[in-house]
Every structure is written in C-alpha cells, then in structure tokens.
N, C-alpha and C. Protein backbone atom coordinates (compact mmCIF):
# COMPACT_ATOMS: atom_id res chain seq x y z
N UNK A 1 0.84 -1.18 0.00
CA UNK A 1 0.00 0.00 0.00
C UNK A 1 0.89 1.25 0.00
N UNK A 2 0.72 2.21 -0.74
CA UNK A 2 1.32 3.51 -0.63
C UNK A 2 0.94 3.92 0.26
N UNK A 3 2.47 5.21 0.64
CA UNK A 3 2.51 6.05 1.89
C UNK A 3 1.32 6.56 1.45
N UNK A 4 0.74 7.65 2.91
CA UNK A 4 0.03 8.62 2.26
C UNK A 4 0.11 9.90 3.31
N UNK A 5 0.08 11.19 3.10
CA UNK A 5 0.23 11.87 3.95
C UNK A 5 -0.89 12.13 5.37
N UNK A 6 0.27 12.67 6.38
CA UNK A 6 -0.45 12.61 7.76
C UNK A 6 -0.51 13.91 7.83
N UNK A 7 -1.62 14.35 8.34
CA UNK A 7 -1.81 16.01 8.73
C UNK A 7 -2.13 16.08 10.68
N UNK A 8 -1.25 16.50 11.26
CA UNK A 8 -1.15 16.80 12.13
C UNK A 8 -2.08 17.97 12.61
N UNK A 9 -3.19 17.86 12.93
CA UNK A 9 -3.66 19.46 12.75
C UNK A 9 -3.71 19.94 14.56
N UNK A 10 -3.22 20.86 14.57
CA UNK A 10 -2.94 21.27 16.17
C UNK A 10 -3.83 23.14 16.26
N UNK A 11 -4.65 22.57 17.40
CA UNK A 11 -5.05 23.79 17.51
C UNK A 11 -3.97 24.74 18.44
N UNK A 12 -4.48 26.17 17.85
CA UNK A 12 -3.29 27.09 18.82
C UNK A 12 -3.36 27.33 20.14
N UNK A 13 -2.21 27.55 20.67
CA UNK A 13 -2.39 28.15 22.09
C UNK A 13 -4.06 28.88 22.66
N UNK A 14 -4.23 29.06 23.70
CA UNK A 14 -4.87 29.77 24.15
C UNK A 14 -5.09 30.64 23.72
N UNK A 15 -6.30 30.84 23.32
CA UNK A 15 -6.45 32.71 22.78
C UNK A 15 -7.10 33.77 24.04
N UNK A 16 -6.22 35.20 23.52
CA UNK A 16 -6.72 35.76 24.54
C UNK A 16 -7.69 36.56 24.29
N UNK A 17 -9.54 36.26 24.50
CA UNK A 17 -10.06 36.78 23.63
C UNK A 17 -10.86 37.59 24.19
N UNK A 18 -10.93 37.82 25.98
CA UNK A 18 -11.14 38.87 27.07
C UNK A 18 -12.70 38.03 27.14
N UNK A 19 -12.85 36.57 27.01
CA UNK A 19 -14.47 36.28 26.95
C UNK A 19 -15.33 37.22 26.05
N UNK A 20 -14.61 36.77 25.27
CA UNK A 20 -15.61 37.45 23.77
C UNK A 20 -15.27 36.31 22.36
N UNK A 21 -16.43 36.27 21.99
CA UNK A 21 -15.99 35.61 19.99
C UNK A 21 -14.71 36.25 19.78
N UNK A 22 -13.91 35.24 19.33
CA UNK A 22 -12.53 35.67 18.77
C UNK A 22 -12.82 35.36 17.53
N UNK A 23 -13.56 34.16 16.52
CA UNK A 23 -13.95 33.80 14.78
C UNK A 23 -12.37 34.31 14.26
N UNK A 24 -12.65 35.87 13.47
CA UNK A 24 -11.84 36.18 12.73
C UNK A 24 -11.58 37.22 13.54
N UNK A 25 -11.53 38.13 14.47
CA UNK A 25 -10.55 38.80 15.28
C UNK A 25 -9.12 38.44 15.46
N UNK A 26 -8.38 39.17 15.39
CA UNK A 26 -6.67 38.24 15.51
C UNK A 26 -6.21 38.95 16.80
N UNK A 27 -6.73 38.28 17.39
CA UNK A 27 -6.31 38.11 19.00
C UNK A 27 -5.00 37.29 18.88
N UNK A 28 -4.52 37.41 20.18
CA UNK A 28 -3.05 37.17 20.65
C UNK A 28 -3.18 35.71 21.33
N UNK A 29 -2.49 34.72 21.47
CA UNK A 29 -2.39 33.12 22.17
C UNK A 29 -1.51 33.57 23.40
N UNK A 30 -1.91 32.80 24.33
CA UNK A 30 -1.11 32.97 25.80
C UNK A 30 -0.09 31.49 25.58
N UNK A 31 1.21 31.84 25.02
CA UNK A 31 1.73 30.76 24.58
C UNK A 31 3.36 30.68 26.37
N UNK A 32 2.54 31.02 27.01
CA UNK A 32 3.42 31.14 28.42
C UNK A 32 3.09 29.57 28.89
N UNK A 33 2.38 28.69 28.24
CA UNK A 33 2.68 27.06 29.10
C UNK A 33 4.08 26.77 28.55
N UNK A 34 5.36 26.92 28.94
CA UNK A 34 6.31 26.14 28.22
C UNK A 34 6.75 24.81 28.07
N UNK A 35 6.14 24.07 29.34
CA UNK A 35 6.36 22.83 29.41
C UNK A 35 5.18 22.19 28.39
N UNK A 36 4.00 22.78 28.54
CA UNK A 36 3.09 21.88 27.60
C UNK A 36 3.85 22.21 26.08
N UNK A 37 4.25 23.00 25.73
CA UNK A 37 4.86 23.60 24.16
C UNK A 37 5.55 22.70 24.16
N UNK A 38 7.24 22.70 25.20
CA UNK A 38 8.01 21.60 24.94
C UNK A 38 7.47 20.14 24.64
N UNK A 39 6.68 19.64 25.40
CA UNK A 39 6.26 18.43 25.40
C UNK A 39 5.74 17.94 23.55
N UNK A 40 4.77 18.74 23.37
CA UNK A 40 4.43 18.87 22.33
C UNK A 40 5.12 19.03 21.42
N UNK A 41 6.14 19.92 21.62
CA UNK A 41 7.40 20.06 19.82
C UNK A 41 8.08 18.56 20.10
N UNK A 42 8.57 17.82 21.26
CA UNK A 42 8.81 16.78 21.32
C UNK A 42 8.33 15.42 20.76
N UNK A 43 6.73 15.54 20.63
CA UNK A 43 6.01 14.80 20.63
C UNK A 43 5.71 14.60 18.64
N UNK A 44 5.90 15.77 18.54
CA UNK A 44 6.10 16.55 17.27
C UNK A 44 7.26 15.88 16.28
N UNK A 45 8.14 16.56 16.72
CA UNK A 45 9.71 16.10 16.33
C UNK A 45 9.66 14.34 16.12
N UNK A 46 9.08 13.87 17.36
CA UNK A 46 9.37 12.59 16.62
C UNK A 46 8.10 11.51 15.80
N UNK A 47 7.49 12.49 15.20
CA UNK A 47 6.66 12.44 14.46
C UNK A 47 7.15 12.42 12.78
N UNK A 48 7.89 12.68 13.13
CA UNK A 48 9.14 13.61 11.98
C UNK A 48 8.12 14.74 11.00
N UNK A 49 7.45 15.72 11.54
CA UNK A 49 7.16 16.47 10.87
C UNK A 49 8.11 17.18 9.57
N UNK A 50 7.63 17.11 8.22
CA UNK A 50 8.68 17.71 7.48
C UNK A 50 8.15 19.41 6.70
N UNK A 51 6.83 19.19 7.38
CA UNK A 51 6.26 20.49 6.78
C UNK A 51 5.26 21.52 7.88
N UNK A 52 5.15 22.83 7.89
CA UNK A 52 4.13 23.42 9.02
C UNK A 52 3.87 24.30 8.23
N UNK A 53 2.31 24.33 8.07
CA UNK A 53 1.86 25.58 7.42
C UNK A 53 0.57 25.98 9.06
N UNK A 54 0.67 27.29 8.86
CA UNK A 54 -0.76 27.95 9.66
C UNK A 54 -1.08 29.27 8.82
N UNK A 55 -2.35 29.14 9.92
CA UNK A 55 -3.13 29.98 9.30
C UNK A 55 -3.28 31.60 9.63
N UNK A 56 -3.42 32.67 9.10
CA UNK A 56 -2.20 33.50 9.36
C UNK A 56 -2.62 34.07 10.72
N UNK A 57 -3.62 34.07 11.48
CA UNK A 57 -4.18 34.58 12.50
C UNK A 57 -3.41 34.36 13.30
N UNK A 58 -2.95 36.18 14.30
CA UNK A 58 -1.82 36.03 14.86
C UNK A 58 -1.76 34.66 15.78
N UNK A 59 -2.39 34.12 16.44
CA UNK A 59 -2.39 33.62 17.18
C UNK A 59 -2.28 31.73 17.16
N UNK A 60 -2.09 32.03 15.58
CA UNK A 60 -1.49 30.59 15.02
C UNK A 60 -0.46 30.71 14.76
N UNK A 61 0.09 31.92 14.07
CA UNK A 61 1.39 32.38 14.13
C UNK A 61 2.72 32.15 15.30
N UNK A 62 2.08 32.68 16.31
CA UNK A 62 2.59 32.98 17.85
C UNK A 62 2.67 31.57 18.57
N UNK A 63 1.43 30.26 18.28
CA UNK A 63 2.22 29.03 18.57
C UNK A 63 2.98 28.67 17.45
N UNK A 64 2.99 28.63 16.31
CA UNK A 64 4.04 27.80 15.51
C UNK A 64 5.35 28.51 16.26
N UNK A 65 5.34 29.97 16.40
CA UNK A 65 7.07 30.38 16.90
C UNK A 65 7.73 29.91 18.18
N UNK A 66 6.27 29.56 18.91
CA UNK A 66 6.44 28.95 20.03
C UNK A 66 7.32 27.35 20.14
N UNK A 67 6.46 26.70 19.09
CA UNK A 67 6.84 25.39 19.04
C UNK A 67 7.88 25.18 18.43
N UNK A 68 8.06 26.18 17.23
CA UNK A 68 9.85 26.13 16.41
C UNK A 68 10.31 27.44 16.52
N UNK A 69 10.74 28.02 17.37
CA UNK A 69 11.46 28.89 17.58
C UNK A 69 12.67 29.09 16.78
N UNK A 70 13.49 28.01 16.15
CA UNK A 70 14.59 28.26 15.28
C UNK A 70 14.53 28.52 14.14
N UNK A 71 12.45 28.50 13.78
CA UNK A 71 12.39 28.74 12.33
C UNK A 71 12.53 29.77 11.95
N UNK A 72 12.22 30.49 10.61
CA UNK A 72 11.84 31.89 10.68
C UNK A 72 10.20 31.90 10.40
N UNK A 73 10.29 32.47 8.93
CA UNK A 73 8.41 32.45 8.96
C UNK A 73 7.70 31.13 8.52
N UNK A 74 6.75 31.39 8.77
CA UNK A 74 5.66 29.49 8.06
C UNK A 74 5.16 30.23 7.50
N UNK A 75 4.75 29.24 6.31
CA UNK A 75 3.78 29.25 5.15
C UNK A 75 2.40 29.36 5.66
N UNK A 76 1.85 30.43 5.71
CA UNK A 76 0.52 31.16 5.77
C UNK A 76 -0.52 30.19 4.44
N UNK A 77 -2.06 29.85 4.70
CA UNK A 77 -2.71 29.62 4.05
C UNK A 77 -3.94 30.25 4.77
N UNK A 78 -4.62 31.02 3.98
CA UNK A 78 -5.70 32.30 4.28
C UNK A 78 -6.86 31.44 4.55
N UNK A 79 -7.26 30.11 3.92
CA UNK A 79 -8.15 29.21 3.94
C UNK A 79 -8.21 28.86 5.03
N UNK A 80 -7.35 28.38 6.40
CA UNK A 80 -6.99 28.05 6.99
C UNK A 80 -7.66 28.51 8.29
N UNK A 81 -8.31 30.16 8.14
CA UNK A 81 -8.37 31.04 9.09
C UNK A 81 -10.05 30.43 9.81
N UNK A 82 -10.09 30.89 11.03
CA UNK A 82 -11.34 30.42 12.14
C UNK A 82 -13.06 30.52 10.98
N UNK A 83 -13.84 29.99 11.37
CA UNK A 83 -15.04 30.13 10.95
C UNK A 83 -15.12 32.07 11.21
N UNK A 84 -16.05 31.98 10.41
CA UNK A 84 -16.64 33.95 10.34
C UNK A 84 -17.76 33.90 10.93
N UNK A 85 -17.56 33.97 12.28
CA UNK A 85 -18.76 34.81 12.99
C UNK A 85 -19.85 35.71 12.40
N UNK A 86 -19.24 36.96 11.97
CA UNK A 86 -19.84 38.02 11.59
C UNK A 86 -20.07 38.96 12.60
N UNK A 87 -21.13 38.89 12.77
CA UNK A 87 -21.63 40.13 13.75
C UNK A 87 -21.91 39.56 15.23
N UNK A 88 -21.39 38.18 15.71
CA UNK A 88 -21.24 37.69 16.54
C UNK A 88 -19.65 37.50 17.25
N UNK A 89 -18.60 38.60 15.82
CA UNK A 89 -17.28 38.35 16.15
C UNK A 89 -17.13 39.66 17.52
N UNK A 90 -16.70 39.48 18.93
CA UNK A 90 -16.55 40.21 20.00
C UNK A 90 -17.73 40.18 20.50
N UNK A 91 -18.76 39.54 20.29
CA UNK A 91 -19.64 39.47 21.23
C UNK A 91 -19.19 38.89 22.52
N UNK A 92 -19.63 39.11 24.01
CA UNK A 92 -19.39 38.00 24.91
C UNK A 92 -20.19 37.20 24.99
N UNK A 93 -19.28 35.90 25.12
CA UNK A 93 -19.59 34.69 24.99
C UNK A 93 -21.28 34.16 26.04
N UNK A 94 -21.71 35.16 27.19
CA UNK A 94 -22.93 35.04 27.94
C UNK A 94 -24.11 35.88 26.46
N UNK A 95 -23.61 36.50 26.10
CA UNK A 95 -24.65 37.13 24.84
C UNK A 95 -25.05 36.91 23.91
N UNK A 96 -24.40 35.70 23.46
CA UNK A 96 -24.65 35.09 22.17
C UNK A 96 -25.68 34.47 22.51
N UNK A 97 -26.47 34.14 21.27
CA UNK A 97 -27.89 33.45 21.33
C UNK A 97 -27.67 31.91 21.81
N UNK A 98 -28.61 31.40 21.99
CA UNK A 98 -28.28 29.96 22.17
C UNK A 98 -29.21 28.87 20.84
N UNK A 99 -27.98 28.16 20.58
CA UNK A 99 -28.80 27.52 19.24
C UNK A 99 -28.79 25.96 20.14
N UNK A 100 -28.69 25.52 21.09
CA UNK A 100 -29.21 23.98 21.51
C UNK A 100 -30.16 23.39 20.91
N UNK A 101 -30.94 24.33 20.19
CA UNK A 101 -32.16 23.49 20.12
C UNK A 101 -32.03 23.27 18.53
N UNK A 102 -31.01 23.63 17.84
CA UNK A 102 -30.55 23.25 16.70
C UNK A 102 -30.31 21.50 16.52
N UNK A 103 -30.75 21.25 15.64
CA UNK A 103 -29.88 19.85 15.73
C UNK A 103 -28.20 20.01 14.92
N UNK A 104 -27.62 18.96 14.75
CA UNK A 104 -26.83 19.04 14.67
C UNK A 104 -26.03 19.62 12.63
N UNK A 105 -27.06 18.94 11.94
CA UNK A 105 -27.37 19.19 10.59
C UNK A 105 -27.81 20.62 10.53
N UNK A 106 -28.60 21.25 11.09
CA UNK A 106 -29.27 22.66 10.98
C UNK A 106 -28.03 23.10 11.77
N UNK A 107 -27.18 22.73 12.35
CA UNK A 107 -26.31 23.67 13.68
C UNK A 107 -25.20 23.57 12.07
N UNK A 108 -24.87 22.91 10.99
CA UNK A 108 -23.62 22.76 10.34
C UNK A 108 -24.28 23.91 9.07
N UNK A 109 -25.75 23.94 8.78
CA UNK A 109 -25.98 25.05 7.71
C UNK A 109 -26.37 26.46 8.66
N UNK A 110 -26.05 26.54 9.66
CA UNK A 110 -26.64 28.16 10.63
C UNK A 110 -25.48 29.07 10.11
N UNK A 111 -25.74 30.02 9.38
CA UNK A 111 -25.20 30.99 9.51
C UNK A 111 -25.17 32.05 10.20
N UNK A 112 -24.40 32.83 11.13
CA UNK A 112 -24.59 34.09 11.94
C UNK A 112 -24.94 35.08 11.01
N UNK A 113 -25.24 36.14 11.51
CA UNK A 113 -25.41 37.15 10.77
C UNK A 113 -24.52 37.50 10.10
N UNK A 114 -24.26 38.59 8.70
CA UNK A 114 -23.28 38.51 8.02
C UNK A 114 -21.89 37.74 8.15
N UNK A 115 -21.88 36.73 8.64
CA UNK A 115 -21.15 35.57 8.88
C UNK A 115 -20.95 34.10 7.85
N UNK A 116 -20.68 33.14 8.09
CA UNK A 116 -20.70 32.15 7.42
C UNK A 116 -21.03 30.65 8.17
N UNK A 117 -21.51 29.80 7.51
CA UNK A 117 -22.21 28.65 8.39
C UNK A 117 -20.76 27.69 8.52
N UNK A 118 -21.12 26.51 9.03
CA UNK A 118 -19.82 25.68 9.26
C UNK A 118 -19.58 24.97 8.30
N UNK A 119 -20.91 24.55 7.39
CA UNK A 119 -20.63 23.93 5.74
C UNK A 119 -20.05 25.02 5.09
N UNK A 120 -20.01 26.68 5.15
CA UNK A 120 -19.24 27.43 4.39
C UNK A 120 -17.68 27.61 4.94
N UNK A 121 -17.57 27.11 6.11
CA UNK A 121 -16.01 26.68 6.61
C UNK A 121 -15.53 25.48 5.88
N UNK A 122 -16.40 24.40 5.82
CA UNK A 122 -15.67 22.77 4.96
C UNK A 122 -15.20 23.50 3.28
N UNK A 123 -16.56 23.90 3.09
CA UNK A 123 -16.06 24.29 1.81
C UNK A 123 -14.95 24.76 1.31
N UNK A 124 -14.31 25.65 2.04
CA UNK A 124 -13.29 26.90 2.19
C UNK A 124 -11.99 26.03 2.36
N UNK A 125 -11.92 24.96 3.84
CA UNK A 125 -10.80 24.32 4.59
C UNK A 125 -10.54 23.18 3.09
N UNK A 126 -11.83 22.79 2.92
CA UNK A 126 -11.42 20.88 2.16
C UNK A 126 -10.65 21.44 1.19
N UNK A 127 -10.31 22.27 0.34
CA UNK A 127 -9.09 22.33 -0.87
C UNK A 127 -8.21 21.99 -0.33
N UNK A 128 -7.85 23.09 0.56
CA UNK A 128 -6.37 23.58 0.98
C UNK A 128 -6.02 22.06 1.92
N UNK A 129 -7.01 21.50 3.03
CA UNK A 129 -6.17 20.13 2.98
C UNK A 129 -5.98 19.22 2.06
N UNK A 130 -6.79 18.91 0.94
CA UNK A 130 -6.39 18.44 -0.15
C UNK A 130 -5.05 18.86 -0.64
N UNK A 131 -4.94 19.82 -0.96
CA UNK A 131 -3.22 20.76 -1.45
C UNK A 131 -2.23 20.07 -0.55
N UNK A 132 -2.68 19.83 0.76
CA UNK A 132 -1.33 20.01 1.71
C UNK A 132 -1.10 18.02 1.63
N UNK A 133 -2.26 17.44 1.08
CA UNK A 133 -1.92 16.15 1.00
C UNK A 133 -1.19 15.63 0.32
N UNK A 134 -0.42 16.27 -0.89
CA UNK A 134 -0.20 15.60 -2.36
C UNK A 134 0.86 14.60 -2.53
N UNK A 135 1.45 14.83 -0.99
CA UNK A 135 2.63 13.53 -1.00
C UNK A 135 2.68 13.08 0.39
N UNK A 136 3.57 11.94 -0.06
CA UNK A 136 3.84 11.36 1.41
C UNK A 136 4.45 12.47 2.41
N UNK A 137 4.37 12.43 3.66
CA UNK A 137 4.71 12.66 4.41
C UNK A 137 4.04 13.15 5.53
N UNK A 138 4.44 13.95 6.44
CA UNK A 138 3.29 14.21 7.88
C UNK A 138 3.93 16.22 8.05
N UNK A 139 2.52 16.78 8.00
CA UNK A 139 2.32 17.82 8.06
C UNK A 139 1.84 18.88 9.28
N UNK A 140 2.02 19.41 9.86
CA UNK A 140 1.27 20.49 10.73
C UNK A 140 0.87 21.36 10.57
N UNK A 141 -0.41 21.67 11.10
CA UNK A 141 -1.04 22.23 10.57
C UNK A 141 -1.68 23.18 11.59
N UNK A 142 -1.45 24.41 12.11
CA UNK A 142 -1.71 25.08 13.11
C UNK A 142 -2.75 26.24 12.71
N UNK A 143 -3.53 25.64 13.48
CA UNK A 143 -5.04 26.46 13.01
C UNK A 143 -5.98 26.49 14.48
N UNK A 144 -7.81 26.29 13.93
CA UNK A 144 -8.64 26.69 14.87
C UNK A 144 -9.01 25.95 14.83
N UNK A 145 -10.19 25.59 15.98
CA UNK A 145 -10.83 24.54 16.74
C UNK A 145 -12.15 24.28 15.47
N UNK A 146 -12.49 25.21 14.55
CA UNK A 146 -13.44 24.69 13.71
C UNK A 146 -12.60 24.67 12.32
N UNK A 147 -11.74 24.76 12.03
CA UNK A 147 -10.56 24.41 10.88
C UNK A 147 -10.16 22.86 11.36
N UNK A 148 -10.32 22.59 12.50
CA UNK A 148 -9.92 21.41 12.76
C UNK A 148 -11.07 20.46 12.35
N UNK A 149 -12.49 20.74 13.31
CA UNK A 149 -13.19 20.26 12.90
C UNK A 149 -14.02 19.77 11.17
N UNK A 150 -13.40 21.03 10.53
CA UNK A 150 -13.74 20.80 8.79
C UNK A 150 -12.99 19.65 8.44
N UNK A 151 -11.85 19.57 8.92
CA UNK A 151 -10.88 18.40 8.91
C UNK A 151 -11.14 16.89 9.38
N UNK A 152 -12.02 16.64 10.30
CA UNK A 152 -12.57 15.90 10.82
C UNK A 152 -13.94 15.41 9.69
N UNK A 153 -14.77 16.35 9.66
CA UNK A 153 -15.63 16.67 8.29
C UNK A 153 -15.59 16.00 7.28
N UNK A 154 -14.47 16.05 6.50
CA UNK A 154 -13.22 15.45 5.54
C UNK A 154 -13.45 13.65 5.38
N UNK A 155 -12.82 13.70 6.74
CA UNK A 155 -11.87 12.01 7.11
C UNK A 155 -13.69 11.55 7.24
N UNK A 156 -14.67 12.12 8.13
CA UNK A 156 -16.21 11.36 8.06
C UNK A 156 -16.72 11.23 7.20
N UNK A 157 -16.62 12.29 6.27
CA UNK A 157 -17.46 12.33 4.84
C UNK A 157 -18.73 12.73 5.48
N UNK A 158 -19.08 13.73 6.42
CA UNK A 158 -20.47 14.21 7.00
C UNK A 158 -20.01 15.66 8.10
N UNK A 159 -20.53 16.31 7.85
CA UNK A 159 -20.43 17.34 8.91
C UNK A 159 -21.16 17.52 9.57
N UNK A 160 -22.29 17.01 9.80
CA UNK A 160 -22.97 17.05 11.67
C UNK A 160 -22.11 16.57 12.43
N UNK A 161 -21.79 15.28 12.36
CA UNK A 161 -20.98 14.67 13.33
C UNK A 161 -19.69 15.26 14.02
N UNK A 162 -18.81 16.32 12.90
CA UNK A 162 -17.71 16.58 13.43
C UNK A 162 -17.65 17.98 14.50
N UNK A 163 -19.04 18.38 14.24
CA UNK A 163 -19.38 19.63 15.02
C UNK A 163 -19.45 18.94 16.51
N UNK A 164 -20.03 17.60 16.90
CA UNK A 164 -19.74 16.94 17.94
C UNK A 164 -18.37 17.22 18.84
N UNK A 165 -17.43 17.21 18.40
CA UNK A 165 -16.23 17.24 19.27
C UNK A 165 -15.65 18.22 19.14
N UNK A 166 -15.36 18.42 20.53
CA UNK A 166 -14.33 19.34 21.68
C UNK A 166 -12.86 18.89 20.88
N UNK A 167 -12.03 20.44 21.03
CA UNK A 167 -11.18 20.45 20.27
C UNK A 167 -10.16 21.30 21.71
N UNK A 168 -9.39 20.97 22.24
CA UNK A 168 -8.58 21.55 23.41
C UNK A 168 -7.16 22.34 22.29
N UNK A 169 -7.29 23.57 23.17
CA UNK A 169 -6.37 24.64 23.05
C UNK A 169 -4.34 23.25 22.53
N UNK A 170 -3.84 23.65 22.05
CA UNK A 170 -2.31 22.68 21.84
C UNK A 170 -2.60 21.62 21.52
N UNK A 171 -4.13 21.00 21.10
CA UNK A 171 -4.26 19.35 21.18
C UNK A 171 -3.78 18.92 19.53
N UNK A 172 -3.53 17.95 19.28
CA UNK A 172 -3.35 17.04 18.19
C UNK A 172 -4.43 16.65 17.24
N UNK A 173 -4.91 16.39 16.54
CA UNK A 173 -5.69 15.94 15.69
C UNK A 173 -5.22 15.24 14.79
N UNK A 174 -5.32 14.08 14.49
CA UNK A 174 -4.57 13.20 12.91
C UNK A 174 -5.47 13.25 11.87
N UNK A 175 -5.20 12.99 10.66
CA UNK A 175 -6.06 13.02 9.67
C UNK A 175 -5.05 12.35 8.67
N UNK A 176 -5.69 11.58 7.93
CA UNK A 176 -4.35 10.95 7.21
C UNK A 176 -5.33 10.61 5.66
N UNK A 177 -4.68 10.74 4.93
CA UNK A 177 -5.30 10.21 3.55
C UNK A 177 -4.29 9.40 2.43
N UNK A 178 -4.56 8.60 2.11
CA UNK A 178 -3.90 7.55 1.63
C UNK A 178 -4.26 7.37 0.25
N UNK A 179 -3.73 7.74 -0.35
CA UNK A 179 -4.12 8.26 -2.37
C UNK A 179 -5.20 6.77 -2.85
N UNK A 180 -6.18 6.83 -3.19
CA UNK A 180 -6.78 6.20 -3.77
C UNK A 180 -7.49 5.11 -2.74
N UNK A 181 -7.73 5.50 -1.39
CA UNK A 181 -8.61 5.03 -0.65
C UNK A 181 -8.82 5.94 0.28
N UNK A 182 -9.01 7.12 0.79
CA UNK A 182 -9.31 8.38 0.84
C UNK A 182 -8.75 9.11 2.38
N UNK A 183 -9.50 9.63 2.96
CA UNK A 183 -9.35 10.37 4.29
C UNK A 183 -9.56 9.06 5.64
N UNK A 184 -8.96 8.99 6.43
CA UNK A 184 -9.07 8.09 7.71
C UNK A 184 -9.06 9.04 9.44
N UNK A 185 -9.68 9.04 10.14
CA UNK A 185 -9.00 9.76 11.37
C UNK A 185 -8.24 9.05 12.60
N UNK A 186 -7.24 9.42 12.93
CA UNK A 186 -5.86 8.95 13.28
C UNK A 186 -5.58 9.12 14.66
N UNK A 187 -6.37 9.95 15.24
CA UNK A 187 -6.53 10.28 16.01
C UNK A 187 -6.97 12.35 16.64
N UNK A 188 -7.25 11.73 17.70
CA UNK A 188 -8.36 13.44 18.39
C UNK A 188 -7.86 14.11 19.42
N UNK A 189 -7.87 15.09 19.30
CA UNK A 189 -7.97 15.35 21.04
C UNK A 189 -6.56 15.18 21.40
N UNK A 190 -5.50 14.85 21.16
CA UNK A 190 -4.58 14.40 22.03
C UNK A 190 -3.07 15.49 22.23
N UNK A 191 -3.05 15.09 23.63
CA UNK A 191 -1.43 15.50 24.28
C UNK A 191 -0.59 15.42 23.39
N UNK A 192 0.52 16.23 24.15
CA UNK A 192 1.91 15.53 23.18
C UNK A 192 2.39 14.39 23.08
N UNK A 193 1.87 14.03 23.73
CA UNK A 193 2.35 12.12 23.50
C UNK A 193 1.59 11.41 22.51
C-alpha cells in the first residue's frame, strides 16, 4: 500500500479573547505554558514532521514560533483562518444566542449574521487540505478549533458529526489520507504524546 500523507492538525495556544468571539478577530495566544509547548514540539519532532503551514491569524502564528522557535516564517494559508462569525465576532460569549435546540445538521448550515455557516467553513478548509496532501509525508497544521473540525468533516465524509467534538487549546488531531482510498482519522484530542 502507498505512503500517504499525515496532517497533524494542532489547535493554537490559548487565545486571549477577554471572553468574547474571537472567529476572525486576531487576538493574541497565551503561549506562556512552556512545558506543555516543549512536550508537544517533542512529541512533534518525533513524528518527523517535514512540513508546518498555519493559518495567518496572529495567534497561530505565535504558537508555531512557540513550538519552532529556530524557524523563521511558516507558510501562511488564508483558507486556513477560524469560521466567520460576523456580527457575533466580540460578542461576549454570555450574549450570544443559544442555538441547543438546533440539531446538529441545521447547527452545520446556521449561519450568523453577516457571517458564514460551518458547511461554508468545509467548503473553504477541504481544498487547501487536499493541497497540503499531495505527498507522502506528515504535516502540521496550526489552526482553529473549527478548521480542525472541517478536517474531521473530511476524514467522516459528513459534517454534523464533526461539530460533535471538543477540540482543546495545543491538542493534536490526525487526519491521514492515503491516495486512492481516501481520508481516515488517526486520532483526536490528544497530548503531546
């Protein structure tokens, strides 16, 4: 069976978003855990990552420098960037409406107000991980908790389901696709280990 590439997708540090929608605001990451960073570039490294792209929002930025400090810049992909709130971007998070009573299919076509729904996030994310697949190897991919989830999206072939899961601030995500038998998920959620 051919290699096929692994996408590492890691959400960023902590954002500091004062309890408000951060979406597309480019708020700053509280990238002051150093031991969780270390652990993680460790965990990383012997992963043998050979590629890191993020997405340019400072605060994807600010962990990749965190985690490779010896680099200089990463390859920015604009696709990459948080779902669009809209007019829900700086709201605080007690003010926002509550959609619970959404199911999970109506929660993936809701669009916010001049905003975009979470099927207009897959749409946007699925190229650009396609692009970043085209060869063997294992990739990182430092982005947002619903960039991750489009990714998830992907490997299910359904987007209700991936709106399901919790996505933790530094966590791991695998996604792997294997040329001519498609997207697999590799793993969620996880530590640097």
């Amino acid at each position: 069976m051919q290699l096929g590439t692994r996408l590492l997708m890691i959400r960023h540090a902590p954002a500091l978003h004062g309890g408000a929608m951060a979406g597309r605001r480019d708020v700053a990451a509280d990238v002051s855990q150093t031991g969780q960073i270390a652990a993680l570039r460790a965990g990383l490294d012997a992963r043998g990552v050979t590629q890191v792209v993020v997405s340019p929002a400072l605060r994807c930025v600010q962990t990749a420098r965190a985690l490779w400090p010896e680099r200089g810049d990463f390859p920015q992909d604009a696709r990459l960037w948080e779902q669009d709130f809209g007019a829900w971007e700086g709201v605080p998070f007690a003010e926002l409406p509550d959609l619970g009573a959404l199911s999970s299919e109506q929660l993936a076509q809701h669009r916010p107000p001049e905003g975009e729904s979470f099927s207009d996030l897959c749409a946007r994310v699925t190229p650009a991980l396609h692009a970043l697949a085209t060869g063997a190897g294992c990739v990182a991919v430092i982005a947002h908790a619903g960039v991750i989830r489009a990714g998830l999206a992907l490997a299910l072939e359904a987007q209700a389901p991936a709106l399901r899961f919790e996505v933790a601030p530094l966590s791991v995500t695998e996604i792997v696709n294997i040329p001519g038998h498609g997207w697999s998920v590799a793993g969620v959620n996880r530590g640097a280990g």
